[in-house]
Protein backbone atom coordinates (compact mmCIF):
# COMPACT_ATOMS: atom_id res chain seq x y z
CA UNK A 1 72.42 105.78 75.34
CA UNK A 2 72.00 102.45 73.13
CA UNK A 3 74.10 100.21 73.13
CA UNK A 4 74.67 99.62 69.49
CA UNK A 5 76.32 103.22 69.77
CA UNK A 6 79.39 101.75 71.20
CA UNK A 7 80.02 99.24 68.21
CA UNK A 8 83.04 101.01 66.65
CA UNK A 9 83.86 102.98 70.20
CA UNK A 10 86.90 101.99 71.07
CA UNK A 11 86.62 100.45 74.90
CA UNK A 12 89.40 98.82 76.58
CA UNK A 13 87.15 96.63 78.19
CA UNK A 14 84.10 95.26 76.96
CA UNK A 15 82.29 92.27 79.36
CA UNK A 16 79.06 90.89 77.39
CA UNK A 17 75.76 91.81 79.04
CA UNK A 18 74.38 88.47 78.24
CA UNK A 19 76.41 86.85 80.71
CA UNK A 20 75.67 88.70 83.87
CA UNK A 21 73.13 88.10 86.43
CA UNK A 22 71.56 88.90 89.20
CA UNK A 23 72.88 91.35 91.43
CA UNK A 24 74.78 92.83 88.07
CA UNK A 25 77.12 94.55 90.57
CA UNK A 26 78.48 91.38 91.55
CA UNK A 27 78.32 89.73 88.49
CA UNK A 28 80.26 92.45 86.93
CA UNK A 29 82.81 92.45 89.14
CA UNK A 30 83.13 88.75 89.06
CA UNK A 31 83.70 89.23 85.33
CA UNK A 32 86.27 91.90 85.86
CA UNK A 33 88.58 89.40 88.15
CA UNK A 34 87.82 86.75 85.44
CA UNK A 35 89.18 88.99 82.84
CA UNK A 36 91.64 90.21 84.93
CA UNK A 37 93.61 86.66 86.29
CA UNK A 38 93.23 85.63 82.48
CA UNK A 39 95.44 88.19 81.60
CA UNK A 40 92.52 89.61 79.03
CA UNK A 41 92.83 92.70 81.12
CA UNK A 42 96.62 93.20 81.42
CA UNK A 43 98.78 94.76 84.62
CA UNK A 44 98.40 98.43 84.23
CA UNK A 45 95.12 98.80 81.67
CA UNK A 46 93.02 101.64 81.82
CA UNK A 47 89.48 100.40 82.55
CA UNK A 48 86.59 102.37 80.80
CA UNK A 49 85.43 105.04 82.91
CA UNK A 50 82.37 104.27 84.92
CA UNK A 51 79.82 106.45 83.27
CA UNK A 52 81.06 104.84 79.62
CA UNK A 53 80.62 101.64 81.08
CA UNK A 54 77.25 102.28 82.39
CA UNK A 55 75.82 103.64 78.68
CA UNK A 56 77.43 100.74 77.13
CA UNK A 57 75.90 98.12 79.28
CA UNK A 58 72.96 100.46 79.51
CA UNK A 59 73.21 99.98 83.71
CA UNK A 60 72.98 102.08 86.46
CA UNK A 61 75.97 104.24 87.09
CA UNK A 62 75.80 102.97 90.67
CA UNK A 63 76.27 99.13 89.34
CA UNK A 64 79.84 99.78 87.59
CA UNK A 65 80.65 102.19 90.80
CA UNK A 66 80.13 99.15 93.29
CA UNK A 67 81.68 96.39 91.29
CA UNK A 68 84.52 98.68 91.01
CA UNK A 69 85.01 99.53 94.51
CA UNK A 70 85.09 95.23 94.95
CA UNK A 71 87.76 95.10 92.62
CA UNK A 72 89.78 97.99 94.20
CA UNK A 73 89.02 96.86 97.68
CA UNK A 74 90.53 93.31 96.65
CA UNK A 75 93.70 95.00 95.21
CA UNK A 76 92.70 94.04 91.47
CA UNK A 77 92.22 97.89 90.65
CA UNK A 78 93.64 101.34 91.57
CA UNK A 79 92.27 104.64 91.34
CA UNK A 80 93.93 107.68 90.28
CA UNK A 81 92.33 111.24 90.94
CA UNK A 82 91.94 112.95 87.68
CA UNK A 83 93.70 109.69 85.72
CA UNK A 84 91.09 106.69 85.99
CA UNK A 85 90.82 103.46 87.02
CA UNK A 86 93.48 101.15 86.39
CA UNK A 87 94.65 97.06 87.22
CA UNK A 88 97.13 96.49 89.75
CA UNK A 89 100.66 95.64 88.54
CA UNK A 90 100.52 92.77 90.19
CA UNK A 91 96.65 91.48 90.31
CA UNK A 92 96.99 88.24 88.16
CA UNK A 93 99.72 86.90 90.47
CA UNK A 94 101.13 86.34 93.83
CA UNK A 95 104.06 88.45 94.34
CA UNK A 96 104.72 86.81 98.11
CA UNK A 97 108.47 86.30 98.26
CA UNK A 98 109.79 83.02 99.71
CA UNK A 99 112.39 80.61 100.32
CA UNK A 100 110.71 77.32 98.84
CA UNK A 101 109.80 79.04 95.74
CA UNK A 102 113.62 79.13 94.62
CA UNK A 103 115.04 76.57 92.10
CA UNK A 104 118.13 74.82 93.79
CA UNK A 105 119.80 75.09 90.37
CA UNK A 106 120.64 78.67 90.14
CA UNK A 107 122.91 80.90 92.43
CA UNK A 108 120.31 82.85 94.26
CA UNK A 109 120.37 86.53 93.97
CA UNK A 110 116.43 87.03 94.75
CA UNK A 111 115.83 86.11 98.57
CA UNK A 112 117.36 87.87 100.62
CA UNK A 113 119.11 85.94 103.75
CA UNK A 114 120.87 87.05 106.25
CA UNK A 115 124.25 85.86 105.96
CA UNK A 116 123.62 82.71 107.72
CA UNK A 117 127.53 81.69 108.43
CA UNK A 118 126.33 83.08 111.83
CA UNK A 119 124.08 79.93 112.63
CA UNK A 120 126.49 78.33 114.88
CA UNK A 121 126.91 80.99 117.30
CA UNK A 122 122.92 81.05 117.86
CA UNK A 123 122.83 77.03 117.89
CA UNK A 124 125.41 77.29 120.67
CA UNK A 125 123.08 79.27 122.70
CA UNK A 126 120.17 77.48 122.03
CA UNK A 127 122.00 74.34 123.65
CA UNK A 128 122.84 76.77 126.88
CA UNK A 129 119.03 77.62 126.85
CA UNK A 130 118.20 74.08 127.31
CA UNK A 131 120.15 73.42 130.18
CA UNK A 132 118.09 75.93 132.04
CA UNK A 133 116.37 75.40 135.31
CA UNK A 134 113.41 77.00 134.13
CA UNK A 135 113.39 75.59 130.66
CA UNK A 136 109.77 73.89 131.65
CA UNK A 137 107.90 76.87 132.06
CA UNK A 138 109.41 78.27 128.45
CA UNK A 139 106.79 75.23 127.21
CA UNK A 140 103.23 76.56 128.31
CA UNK A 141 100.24 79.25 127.08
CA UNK A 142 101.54 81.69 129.66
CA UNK A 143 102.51 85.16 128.83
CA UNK A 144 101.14 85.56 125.28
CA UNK A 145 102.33 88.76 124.26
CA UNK A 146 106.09 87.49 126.09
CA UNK A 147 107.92 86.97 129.29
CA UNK A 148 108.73 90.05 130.97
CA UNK A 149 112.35 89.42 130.75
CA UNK A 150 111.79 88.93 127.09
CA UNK A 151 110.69 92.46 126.93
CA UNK A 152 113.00 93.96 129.43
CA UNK A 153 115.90 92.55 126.86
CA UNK A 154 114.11 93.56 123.28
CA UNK A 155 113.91 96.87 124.65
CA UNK A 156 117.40 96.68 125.67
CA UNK A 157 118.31 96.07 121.98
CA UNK A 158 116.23 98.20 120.78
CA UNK A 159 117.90 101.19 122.77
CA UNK A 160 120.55 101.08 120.46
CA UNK A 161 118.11 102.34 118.02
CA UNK A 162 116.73 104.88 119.62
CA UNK A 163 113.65 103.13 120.95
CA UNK A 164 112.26 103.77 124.86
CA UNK A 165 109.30 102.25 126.19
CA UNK A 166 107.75 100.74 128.93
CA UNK A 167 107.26 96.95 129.05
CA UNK A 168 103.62 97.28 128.64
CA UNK A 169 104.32 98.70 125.36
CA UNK A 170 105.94 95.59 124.10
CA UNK A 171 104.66 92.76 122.24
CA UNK A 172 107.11 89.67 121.06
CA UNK A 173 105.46 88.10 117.66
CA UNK A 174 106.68 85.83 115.40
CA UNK A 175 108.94 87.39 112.98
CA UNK A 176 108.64 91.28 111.06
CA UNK A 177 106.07 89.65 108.48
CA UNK A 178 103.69 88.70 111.72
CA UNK A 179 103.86 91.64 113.42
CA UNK A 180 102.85 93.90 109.73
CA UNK A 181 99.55 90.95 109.32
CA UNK A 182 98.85 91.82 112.96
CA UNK A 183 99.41 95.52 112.96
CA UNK A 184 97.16 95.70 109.76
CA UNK A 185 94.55 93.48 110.99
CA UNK A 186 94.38 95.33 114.04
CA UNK A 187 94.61 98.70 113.76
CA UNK A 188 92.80 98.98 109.70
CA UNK A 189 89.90 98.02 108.52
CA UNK A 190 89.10 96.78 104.68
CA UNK A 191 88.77 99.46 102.16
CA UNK A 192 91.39 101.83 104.43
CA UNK A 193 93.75 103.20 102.83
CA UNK A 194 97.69 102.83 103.77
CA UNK A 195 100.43 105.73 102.09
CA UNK A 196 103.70 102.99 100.67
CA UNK A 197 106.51 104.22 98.75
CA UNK A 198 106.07 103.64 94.99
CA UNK A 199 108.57 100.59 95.37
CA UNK A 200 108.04 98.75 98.27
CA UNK A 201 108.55 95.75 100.34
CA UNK A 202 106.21 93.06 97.96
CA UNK A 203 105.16 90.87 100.82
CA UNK A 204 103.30 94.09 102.57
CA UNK A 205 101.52 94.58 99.10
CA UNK A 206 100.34 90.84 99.58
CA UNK A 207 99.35 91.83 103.22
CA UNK A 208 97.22 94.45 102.11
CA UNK A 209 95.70 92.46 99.38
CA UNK A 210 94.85 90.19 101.46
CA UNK A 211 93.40 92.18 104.03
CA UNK A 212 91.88 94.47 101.35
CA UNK A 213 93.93 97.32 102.32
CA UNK A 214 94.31 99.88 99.38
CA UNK A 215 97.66 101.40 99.21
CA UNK A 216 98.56 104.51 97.95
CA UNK A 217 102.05 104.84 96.30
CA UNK A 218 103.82 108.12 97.04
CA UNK A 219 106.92 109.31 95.17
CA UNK A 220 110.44 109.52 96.57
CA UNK A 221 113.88 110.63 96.30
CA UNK A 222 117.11 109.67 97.58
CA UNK A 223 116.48 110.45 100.58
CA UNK A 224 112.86 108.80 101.24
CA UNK A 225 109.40 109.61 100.53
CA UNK A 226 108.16 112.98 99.34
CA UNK A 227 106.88 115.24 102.23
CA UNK A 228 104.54 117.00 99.94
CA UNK A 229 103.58 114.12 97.71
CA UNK A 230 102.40 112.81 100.76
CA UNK A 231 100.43 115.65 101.67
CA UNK A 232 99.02 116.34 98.25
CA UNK A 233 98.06 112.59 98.63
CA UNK A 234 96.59 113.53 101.90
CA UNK A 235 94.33 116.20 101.36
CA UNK A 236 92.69 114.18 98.05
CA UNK A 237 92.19 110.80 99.33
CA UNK A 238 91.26 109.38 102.66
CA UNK A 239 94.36 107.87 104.16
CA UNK A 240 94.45 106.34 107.07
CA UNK A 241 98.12 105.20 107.46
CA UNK A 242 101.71 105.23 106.13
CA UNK A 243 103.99 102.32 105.87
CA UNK A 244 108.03 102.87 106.18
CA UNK A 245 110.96 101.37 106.18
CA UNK A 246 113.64 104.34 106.81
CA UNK A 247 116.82 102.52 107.82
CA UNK A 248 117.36 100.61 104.47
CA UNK A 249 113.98 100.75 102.50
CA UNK A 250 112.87 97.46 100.41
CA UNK A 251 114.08 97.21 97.89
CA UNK A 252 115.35 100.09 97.18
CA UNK A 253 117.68 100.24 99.94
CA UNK A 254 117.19 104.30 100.79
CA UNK A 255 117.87 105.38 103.85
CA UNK A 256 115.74 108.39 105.39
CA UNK A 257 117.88 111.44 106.46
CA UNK A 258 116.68 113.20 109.86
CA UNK A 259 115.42 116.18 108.16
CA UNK A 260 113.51 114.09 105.86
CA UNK A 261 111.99 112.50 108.59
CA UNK A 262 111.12 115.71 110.44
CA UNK A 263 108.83 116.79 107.54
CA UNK A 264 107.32 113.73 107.33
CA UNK A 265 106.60 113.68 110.50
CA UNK A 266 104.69 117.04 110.44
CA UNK A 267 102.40 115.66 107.81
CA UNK A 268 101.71 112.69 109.62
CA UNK A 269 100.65 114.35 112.82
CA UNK A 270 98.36 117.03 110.72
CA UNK A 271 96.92 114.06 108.76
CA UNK A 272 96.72 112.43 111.92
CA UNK A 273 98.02 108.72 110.50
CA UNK A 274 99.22 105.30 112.19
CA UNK A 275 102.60 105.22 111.06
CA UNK A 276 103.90 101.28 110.96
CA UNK A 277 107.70 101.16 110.82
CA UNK A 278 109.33 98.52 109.83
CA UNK A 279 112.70 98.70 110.79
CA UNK A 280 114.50 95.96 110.75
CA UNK A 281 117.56 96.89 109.22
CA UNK A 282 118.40 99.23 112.05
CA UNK A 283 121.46 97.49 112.99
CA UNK A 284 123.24 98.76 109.95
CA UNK A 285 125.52 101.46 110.91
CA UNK A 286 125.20 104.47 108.47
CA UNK A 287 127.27 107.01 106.65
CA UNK A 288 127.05 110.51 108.28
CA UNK A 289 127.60 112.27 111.66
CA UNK A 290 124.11 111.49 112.50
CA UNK A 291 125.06 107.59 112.54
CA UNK A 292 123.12 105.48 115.08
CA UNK A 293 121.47 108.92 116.36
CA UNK A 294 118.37 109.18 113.68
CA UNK A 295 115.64 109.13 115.68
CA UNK A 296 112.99 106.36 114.56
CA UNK A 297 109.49 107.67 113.85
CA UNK A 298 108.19 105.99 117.22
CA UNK A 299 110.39 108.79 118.96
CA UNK A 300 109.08 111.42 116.96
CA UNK A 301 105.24 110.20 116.85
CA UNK A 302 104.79 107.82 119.97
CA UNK A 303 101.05 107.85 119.92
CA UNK A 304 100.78 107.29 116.16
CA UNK A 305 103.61 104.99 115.57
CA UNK A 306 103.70 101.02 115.50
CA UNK A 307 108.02 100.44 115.99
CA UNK A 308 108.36 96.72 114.44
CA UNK A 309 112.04 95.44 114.46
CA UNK A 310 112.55 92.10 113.45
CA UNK A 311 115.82 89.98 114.62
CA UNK A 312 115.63 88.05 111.35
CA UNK A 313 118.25 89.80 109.52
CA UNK A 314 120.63 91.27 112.37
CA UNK A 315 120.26 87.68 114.78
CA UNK A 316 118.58 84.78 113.17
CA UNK A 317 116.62 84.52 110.35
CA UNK A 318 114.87 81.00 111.51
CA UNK A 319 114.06 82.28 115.49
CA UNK A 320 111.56 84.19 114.01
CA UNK A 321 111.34 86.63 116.48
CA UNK A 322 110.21 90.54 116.31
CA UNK A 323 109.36 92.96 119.08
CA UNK A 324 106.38 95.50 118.21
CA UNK A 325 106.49 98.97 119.81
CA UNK A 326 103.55 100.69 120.14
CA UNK A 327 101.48 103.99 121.40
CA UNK A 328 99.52 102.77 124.59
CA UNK A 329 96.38 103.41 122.61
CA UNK A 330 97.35 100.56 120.12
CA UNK A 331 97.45 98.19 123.20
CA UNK A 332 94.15 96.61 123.12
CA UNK A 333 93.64 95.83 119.71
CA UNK A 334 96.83 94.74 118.97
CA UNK A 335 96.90 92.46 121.67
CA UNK A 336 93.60 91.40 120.88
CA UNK A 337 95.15 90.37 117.64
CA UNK A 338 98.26 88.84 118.76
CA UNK A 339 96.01 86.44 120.43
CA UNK A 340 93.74 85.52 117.52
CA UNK A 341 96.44 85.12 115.26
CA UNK A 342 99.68 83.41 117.33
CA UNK A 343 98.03 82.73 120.45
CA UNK A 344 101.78 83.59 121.58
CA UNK A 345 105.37 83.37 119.54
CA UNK A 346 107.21 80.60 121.39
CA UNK A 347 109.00 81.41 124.63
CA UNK A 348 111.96 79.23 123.66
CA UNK A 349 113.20 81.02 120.59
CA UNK A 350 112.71 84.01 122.21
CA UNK A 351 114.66 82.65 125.22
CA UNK A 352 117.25 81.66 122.81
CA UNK A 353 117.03 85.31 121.24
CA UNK A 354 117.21 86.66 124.69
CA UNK A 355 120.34 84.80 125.66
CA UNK A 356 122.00 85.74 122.87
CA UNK A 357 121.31 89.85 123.43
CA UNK A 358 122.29 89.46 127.37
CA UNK A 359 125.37 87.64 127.22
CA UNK A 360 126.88 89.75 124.25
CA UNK A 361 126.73 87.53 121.35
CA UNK A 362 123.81 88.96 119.60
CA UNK A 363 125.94 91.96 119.14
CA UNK A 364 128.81 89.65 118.06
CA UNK A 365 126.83 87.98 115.66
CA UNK A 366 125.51 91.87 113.90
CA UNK A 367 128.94 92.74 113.48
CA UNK A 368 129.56 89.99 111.72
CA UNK A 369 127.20 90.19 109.46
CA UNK A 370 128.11 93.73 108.52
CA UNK A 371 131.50 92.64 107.91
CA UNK A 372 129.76 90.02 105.45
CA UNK A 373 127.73 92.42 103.72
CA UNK A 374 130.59 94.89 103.67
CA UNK A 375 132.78 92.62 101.66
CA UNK A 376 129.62 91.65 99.62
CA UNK A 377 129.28 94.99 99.01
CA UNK A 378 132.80 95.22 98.29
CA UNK A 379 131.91 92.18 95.51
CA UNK A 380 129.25 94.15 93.73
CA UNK A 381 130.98 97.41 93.53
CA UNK A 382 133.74 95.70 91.18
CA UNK A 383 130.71 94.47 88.68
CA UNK A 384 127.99 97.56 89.25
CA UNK A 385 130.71 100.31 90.55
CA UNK A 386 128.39 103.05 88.74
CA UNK A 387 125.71 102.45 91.65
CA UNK A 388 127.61 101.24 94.29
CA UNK A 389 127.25 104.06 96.08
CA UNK A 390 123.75 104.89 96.35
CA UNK A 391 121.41 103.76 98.89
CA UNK A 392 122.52 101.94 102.45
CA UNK A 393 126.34 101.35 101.87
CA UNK A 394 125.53 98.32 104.00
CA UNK A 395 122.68 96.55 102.78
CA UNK A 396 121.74 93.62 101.83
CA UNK A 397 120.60 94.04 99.14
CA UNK A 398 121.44 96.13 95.56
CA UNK A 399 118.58 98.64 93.41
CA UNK A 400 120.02 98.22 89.83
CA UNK A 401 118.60 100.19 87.03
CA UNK A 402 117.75 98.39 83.92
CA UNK A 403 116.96 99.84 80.31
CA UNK A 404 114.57 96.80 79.05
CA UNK A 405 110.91 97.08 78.39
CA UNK A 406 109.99 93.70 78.95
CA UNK A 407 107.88 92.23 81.22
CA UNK A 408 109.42 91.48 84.55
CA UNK A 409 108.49 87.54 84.43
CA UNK A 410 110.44 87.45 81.38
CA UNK A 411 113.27 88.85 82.36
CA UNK A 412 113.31 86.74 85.69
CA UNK A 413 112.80 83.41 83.30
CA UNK A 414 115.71 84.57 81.09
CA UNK A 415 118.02 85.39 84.21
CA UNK A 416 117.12 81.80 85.47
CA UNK A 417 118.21 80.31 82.11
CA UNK A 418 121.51 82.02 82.47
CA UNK A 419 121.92 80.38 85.84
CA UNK A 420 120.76 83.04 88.43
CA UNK A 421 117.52 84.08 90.32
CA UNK A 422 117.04 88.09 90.57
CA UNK A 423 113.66 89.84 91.21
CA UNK A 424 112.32 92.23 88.86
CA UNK A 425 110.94 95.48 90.51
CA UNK A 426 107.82 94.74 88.87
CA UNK A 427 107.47 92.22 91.95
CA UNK A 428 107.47 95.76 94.35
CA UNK A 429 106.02 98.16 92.77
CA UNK A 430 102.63 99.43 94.51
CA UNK A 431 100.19 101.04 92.52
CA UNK A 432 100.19 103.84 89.64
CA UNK A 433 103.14 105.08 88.21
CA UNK A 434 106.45 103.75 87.81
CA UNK A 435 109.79 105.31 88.27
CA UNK A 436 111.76 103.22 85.21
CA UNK A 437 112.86 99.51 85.79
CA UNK A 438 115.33 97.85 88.14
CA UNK A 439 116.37 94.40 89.38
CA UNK A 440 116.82 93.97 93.18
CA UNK A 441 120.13 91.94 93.54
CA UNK A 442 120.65 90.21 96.99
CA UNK A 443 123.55 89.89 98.31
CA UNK A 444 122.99 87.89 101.30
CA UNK A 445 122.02 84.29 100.07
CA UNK A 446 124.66 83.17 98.36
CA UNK A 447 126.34 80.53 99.58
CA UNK A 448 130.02 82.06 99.49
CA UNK A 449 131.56 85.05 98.27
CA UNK A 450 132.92 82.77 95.70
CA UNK A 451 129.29 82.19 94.36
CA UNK A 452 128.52 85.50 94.73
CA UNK A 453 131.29 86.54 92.85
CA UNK A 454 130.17 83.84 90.01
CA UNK A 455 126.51 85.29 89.74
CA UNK A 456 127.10 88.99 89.87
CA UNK A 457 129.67 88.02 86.95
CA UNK A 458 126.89 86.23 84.82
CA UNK A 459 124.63 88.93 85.78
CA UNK A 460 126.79 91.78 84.50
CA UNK A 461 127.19 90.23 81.05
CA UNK A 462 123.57 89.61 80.80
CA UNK A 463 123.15 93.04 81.96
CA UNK A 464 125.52 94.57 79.30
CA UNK A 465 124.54 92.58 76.30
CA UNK A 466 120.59 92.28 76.69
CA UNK A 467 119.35 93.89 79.53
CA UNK A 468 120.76 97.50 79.04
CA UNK A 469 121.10 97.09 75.38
């Protein structure tokens, strides 16, 4: 078809021919991430389907085809069957979630912590550690993937939530967001696709991006992820894994009921997919007579499961210490990993970490950070009582439902001008669709209940008088 045919087609994209060269495929889809971190092409547009493309550029079908499948595999773009092609919500920016990012000025209701009043308890054992005879050998190469009495105590931890396995099946890595970058890296390959919920944790959607890991969103309820969205999912795309976090999902903070995870699991084993689950928030005593006795999917699906649990929120944040739990299978390559990446997670915070869960105190220390986040809770069910219910009575962190249509940046400057940092859900959401718009409200980095109490009450009047106006 000419290309003077297209002059008063409407296109949502239109790149100029003139400027491309030699291999157009690349070209073109060096044009499309120009456009794209510009902000010409905004989060969510609906790019000109590939055959349109090709007559308007007068190209080979195949060219738009390839420079589209860069984009995608680089997390710029997103395919929906039947739908199109579309740019990721969050292409044109980082979404990566940390500490030094905060201003100092604002009460922080964005990061979540984890209740750090607990510090002292861990520094106390961290002075015991280095009294040890043996404190020398905590200072070497040896034991990469950790000390076996490292592992015989993580799994003695971990028994609490419902985890058994063999020492051989446990690798100590540094912190939960270490152990996803090495489960991804070893276990996917780019252009693999992993099944998220539609909202989920942001710093896995940075994983995958950078990784080039497409993910898939899948819609949820209350209760978790849709069995047969997943399967629908399933049988039209090539998925090769599913990522969940079914003791207090981020950010959502829904927990998975057993039955849900029964029917999950049934898909999973049909589909055959590496399940990675992140459960760090398994400390968190529940609501309902099956309290501490939901069995994780690593129970359910040993061979297909990677069990990550993190001591950042339920012992020390700064330790950065995890345990992976994996299917014997898995061993190789993610040890293989492990070593490329860490070379090994220090011996001595995992010492201290290890002291702490054999003498008692890292138990002491949970419970007192439940009580924490219970009267947080307690805090935010006086301002927000119409959703103080919902999700993990315990967590950390709050899913609030918003009625604006703006932009998520611009509600995130606006909250900062009113003196508090909050994350729009813009900052988690994973692909195509989107399930309204929320704010996730932490309640774990404030610096007393006091402050807490002082930003939730700026945030509620924001919240009434622009936000849900």
């Amino acid at each position: 078809m000419p290309i003077n045919s297209f002059v008063d087609y409407p296109m949502s994209w239109r790149p100029d021919k003139s400027t491309l060269t030699r291999p157009l495929y690349l070209s073109l889809a060096k044009l499309l991430e120009q456009d794209i971190a510009s902000g010409a092409l905004a989060p969510g547009a609906k790019l000109p389907p590939q055959r349109e493309l090709a007559d308007f550029l007068d190209v080979n079908f195949t060219t738009i085809t390839r420079a589209y499948k860069i984009c995608e595999n680089k997390g710029l773009l997103y395919a929906v069957t039947g739908s199109g092609t579309f740019v990721s919500q969050n292409a044109a920016r980082s979404i990566t979630i940390s500490k030094d990012s905060e201003s100092q000025d604002c009460i922080d209701l964005a990061f979540v912590a984890s209740f750090e009043q607990t510090n002292p308890i861990v520094a106390s054992a961290a002075k015991k550690v280095m009294g040890k005879s043996y404190l020398e050998s905590l200072l070497n190469y040896n034991n990469p993937t950790g000390l076996p009495h490292h592992k015989t105590a993580g799994l003695r931890w971990m028994e609490a939530f419902g985890i058994v396995a063999k020492t051989d099946q446990v690798a100590i890595v540094s912190g939960g967001q270490n152990a996803l970058a090495i489960t991804v890296l070893a276990l996917f390959e780019p252009g693999n696709r992993i099944a998220v919920d539609m909202f989920t944790f942001s710093n896995f959607i940075e994983i995958a991006k950078m990784y080039r890991i497409q993910l898939v969103p899948i819609a949820g309820d209350r209760d978790g992820m849709l069995p047969d969205e997943l399967d629908q999912q399933c049988r039209l795309l090539d998925i090769h894994g599913v990522f969940l976090m079914p003791s207090c999902s981020n950010p959502t903070s829904v927990v998975m009921t057993a039955e849900r995870k029964q029917r999950l699991a049934a898909i999973i084993r049909e589909h055959e997919l590496i399940v990675i689950e992140d459960d760090i928030h398994a400390f968190l005593p529940s609501d309902g007579a099956d309290a501490h006795m939901n069995q994780p999917f690593f129970s359910l699906l040993p061979d297909q499961t990677v069990y990550i649990c993190s001591t950042s929120k339920s012992i020390c944040s700064g330790l950065r210490v995890a345990y992976i739990v994996f299917g014997i299978m898995f061993k190789e390559r993610i040890e293989k990993a492990i070593f490329n990446i860490n070379v090994k997670t220090s011996s001595l915070d995992t010492e201290i970490v290890t002291e702490l869960i054999l003498s008692g105190k890292a138990s002491e220390i949970a419970a007192h950070k439940i009580e924490l986040s219970q009267a947080s809770n307690d805090v935010f069910a006086r301002y927000f009582p119409q959703i103080a219910g919902q999700g993990h009575p315990l967590s950390f962190y709050r899913w609030l439902p918003i009625a604006s249509k703006q932009s998520g940046m611009h509600i995130e400057q606006a909250l900062i001008e009113q003196g508090i940092l909050v994350y729009h859900s813009d900052r988690f959401l994973s692909g195509a669709g989107k399930a309204g718009n929320f704010l996730r409200v932490s309640l774990a980095s404030a610096r007393s209940l006091d402050e807490l109490d002082k930003g939730l009450a700026i945030l509620q009047q924001t919240y009434m008088d622009r936000l849900n106006a």
